[in-house]
C-alpha atoms as a PDB file:
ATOM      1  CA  UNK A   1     -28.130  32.379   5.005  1.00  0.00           C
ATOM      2  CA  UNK A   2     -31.524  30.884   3.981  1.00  0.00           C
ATOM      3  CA  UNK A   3     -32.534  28.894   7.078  1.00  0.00           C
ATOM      4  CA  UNK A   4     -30.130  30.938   9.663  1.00  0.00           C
ATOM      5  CA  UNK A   5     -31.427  33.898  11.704  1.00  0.00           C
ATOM      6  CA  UNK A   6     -29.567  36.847  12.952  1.00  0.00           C
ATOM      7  CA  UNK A   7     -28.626  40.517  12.627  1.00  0.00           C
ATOM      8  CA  UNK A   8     -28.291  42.096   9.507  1.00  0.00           C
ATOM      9  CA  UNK A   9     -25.513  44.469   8.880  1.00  0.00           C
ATOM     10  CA  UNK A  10     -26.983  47.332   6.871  1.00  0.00           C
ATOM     11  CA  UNK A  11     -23.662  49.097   6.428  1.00  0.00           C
ATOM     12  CA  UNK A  12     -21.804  46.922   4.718  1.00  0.00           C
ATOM     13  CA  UNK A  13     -20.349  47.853   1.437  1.00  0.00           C
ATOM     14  CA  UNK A  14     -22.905  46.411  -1.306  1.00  0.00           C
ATOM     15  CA  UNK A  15     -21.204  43.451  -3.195  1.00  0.00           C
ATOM     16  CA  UNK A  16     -22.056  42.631  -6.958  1.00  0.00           C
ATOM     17  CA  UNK A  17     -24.247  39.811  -7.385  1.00  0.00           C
ATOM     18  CA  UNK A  18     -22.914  38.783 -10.572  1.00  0.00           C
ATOM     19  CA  UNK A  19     -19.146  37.248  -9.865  1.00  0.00           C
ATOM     20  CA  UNK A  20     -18.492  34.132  -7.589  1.00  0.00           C
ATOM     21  CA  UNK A  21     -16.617  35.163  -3.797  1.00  0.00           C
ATOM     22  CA  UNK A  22     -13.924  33.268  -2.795  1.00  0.00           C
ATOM     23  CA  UNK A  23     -14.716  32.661   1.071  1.00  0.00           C
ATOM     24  CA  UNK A  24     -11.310  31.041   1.333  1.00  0.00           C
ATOM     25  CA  UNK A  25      -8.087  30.144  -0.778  1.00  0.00           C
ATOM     26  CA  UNK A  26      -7.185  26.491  -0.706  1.00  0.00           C
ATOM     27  CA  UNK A  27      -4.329  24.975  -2.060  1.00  0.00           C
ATOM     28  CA  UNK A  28      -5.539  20.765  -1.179  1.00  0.00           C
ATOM     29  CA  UNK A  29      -9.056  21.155  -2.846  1.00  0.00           C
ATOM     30  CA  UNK A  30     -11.810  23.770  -3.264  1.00  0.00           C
ATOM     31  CA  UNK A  31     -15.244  23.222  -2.031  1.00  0.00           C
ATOM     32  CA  UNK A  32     -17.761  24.967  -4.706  1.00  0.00           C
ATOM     33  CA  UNK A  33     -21.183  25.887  -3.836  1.00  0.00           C
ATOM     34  CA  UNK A  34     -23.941  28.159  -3.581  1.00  0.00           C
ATOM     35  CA  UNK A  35     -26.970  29.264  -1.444  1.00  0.00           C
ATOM     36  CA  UNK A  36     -27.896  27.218   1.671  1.00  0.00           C
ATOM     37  CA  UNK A  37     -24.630  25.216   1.197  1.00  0.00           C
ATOM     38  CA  UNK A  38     -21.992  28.132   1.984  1.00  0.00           C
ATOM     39  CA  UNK A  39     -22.217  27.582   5.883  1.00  0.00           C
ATOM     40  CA  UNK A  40     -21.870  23.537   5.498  1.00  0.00           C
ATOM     41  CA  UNK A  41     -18.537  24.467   3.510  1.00  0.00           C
ATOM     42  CA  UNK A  42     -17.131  26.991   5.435  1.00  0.00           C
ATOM     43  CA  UNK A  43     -17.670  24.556   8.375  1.00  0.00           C
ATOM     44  CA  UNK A  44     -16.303  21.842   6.740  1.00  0.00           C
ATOM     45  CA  UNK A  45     -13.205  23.640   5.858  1.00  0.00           C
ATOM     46  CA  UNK A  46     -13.073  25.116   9.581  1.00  0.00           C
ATOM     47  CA  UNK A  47     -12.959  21.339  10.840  1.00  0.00           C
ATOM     48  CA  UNK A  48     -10.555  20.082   7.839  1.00  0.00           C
ATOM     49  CA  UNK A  49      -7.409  23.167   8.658  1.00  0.00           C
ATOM     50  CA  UNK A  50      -7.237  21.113  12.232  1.00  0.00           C
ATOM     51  CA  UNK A  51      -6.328  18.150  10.223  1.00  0.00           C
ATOM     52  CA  UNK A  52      -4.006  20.555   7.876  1.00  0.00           C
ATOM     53  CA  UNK A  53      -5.922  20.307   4.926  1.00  0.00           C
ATOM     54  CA  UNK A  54      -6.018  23.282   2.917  1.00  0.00           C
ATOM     55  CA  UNK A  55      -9.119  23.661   1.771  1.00  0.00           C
ATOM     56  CA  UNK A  56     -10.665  26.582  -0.836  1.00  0.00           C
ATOM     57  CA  UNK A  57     -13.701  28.218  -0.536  1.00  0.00           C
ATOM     58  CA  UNK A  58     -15.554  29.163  -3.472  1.00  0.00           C
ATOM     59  CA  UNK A  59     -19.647  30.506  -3.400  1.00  0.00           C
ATOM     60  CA  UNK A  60     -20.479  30.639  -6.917  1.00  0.00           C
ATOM     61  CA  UNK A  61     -23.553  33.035  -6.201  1.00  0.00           C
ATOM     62  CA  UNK A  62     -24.649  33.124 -10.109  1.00  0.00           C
ATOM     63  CA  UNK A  63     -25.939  31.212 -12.651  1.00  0.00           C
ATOM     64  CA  UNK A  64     -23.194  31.432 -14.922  1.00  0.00           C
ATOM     65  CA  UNK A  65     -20.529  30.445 -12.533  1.00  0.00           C
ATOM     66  CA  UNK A  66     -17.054  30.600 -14.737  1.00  0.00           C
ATOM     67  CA  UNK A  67     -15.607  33.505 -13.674  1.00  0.00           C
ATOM     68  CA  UNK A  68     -11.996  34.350 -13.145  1.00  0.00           C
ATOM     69  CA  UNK A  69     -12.540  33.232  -9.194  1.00  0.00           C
ATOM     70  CA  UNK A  70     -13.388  29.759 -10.207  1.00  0.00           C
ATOM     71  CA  UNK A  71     -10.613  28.919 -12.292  1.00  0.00           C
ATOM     72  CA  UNK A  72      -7.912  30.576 -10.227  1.00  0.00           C
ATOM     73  CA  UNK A  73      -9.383  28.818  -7.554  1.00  0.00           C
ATOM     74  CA  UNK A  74      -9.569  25.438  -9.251  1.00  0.00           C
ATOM     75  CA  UNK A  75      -5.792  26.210 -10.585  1.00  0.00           C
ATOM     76  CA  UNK A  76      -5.002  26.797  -7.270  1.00  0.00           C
ATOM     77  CA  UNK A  77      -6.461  23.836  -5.523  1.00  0.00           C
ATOM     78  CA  UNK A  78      -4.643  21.321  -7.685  1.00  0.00           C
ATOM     79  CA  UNK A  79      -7.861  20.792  -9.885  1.00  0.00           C
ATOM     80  CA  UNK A  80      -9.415  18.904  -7.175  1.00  0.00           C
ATOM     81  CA  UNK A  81     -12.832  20.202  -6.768  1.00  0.00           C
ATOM     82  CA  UNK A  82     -16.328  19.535  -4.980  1.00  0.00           C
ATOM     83  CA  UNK A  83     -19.014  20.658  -5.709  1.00  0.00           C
ATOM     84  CA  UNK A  84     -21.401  20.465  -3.441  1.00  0.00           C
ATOM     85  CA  UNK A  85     -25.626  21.450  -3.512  1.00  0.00           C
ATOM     86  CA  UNK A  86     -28.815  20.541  -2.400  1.00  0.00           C
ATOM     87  CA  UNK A  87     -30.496  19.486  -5.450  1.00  0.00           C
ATOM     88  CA  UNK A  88     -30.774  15.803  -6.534  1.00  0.00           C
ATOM     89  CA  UNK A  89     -27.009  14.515  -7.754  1.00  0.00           C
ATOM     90  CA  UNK A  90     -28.208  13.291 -11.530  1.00  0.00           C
ATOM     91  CA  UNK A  91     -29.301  16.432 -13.283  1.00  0.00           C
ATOM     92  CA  UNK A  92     -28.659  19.382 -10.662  1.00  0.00           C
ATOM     93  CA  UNK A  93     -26.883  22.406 -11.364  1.00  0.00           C
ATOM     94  CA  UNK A  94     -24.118  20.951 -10.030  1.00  0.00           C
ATOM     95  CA  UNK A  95     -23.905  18.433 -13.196  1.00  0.00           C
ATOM     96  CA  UNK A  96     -23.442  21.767 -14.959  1.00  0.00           C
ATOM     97  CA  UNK A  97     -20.810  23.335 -13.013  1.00  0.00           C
ATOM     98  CA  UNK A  98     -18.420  20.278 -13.708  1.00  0.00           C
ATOM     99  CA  UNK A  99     -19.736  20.388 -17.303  1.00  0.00           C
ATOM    100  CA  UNK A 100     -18.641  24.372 -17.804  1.00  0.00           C
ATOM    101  CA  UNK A 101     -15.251  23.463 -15.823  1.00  0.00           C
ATOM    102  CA  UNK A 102     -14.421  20.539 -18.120  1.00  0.00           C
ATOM    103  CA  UNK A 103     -15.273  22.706 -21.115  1.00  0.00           C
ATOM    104  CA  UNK A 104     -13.364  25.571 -19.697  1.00  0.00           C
ATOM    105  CA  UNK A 105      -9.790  23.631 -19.304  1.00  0.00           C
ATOM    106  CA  UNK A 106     -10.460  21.829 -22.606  1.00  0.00           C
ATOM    107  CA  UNK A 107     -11.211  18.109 -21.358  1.00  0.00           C
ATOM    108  CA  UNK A 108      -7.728  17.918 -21.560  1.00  0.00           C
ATOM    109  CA  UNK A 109      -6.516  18.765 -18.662  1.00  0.00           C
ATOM    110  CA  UNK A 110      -7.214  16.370 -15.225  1.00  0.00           C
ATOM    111  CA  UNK A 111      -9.768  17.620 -12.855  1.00  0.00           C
ATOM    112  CA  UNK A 112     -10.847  15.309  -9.758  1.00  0.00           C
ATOM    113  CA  UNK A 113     -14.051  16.795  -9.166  1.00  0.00           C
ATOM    114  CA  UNK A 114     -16.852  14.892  -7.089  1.00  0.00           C
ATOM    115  CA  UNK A 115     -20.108  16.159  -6.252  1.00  0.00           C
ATOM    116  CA  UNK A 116     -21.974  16.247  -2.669  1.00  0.00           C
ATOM    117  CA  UNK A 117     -25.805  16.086  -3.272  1.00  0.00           C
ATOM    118  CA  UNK A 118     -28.954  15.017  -2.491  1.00  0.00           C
ATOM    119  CA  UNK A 119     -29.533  11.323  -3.680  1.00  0.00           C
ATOM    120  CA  UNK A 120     -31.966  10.608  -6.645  1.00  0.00           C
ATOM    121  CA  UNK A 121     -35.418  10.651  -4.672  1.00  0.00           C
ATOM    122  CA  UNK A 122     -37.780  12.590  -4.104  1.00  0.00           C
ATOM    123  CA  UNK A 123     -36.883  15.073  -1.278  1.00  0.00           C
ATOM    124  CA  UNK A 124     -39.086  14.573   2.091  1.00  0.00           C
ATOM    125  CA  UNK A 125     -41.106  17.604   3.302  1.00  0.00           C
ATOM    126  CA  UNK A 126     -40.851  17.180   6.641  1.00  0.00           C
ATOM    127  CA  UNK A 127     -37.707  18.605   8.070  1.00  0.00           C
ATOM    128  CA  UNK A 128     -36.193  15.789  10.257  1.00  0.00           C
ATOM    129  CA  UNK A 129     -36.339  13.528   7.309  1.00  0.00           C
ATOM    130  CA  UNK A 130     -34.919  16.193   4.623  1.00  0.00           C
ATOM    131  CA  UNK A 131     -31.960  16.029   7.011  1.00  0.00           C
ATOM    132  CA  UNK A 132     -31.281  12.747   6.719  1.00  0.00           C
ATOM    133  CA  UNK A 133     -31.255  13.176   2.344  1.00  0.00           C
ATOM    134  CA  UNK A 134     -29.595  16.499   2.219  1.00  0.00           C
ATOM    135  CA  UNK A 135     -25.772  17.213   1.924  1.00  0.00           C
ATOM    136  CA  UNK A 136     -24.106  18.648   5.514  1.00  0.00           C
ATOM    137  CA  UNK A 137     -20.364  19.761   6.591  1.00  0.00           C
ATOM    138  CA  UNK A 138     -19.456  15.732   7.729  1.00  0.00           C
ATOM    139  CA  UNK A 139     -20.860  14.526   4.033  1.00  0.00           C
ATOM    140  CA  UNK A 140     -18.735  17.594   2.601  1.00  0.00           C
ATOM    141  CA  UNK A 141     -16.108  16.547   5.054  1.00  0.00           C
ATOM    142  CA  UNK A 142     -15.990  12.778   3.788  1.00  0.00           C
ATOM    143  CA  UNK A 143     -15.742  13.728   0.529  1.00  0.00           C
ATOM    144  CA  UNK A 144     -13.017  16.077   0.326  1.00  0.00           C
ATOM    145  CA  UNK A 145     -10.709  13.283   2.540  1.00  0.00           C
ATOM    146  CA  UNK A 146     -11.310  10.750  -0.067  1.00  0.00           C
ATOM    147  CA  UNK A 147     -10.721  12.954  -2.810  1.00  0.00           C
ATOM    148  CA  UNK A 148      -7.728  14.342  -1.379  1.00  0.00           C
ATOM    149  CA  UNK A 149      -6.323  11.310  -0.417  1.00  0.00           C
ATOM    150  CA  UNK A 150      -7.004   9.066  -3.166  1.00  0.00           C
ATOM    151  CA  UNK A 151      -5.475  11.700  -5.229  1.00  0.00           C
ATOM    152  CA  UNK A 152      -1.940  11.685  -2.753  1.00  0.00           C
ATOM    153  CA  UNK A 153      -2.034   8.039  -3.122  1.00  0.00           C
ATOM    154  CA  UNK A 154      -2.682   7.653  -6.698  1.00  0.00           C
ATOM    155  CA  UNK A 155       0.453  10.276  -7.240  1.00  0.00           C
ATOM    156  CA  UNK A 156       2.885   8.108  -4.710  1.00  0.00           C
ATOM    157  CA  UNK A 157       1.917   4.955  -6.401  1.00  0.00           C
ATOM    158  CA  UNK A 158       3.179   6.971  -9.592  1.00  0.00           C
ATOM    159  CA  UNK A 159       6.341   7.906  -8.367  1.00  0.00           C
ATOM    160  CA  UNK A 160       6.923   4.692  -6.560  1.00  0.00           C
ATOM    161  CA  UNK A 161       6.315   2.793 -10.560  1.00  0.00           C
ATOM    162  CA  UNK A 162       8.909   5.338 -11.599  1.00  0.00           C
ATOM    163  CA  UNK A 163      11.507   5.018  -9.093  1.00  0.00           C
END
């Protein structure tokens, strides 16, 4: 994408700019992003089906990101959701993504959403130290396993109090 280089197919069929693309359907947790953040996901969720996770794809791709992509996708995922992108955590677009998703299934239903950003500082401009700051596939990675987890174990605990 942004900081990649390589051929450019031409003849491609032209997609619509204006709808989120679901890279992958995931059924443990969808990874939502945009921009320079697609190939971290898609790697992350390459490494994660070795372990067996399922994990969704989702590339927003659009300011407005709720369309019918996102919440099947979210539905789909058992409303466990990261949302991952390069600006600073507090504040970033990615603030408003979970913001439109809460508003979207009422703030009734349960979503486990985290977010996988750049920390609250100013961002470095040299290179080697903007890697250290910004989000990658093993900080997606990380997340996703806690989130998925911690959800599995929160549910057992549950049905154990039940039983």
């Amino acid at each position: 994408m942004y900081q990649t280089t390589g051929e450019v197919n031409f003849s491609d069929a032209i997609e619509s700019v204006d709808k989120s693309y679901l890279h992958l359907p995931g059924r443990d947790a969808v990874i939502v992003m945009w921009g320079t953040m697609v190939r971290f996901a898609l790697e992350a969720a390459r490494l994660l089906a070795v372990k067996r996770f399922d994990i969704g794809v989702l590339d927003l791709r659009w300011p407005y990101p709720l369309d019918e992509a996102l919440r099947t996708a979210v539905k789909n995922a058992s409303r466990r959701i990261v949302v991952s992108y390069e600006a600073n955590k507090t504040g970033g677009f990615g603030a408003e993504v979970v913001t439109q998703l809460h508003e979207f299934f009422d703030n009734n239903t349960v979503l486990n959403v985290v977010r996988v950003a750049t920390p609250d500082m100013r961002i470095p401009a040299a290179p080697i130290l903007q890697d250290t700051f910004l989000p990658t596939a093993a900080k997606v990675i990380d997340e996703v396993r806690r989130l998925v987890v911690r959800q599995v174990t929160s549910v057992q605990a549950v049905s154990a109090e039940n039983s």
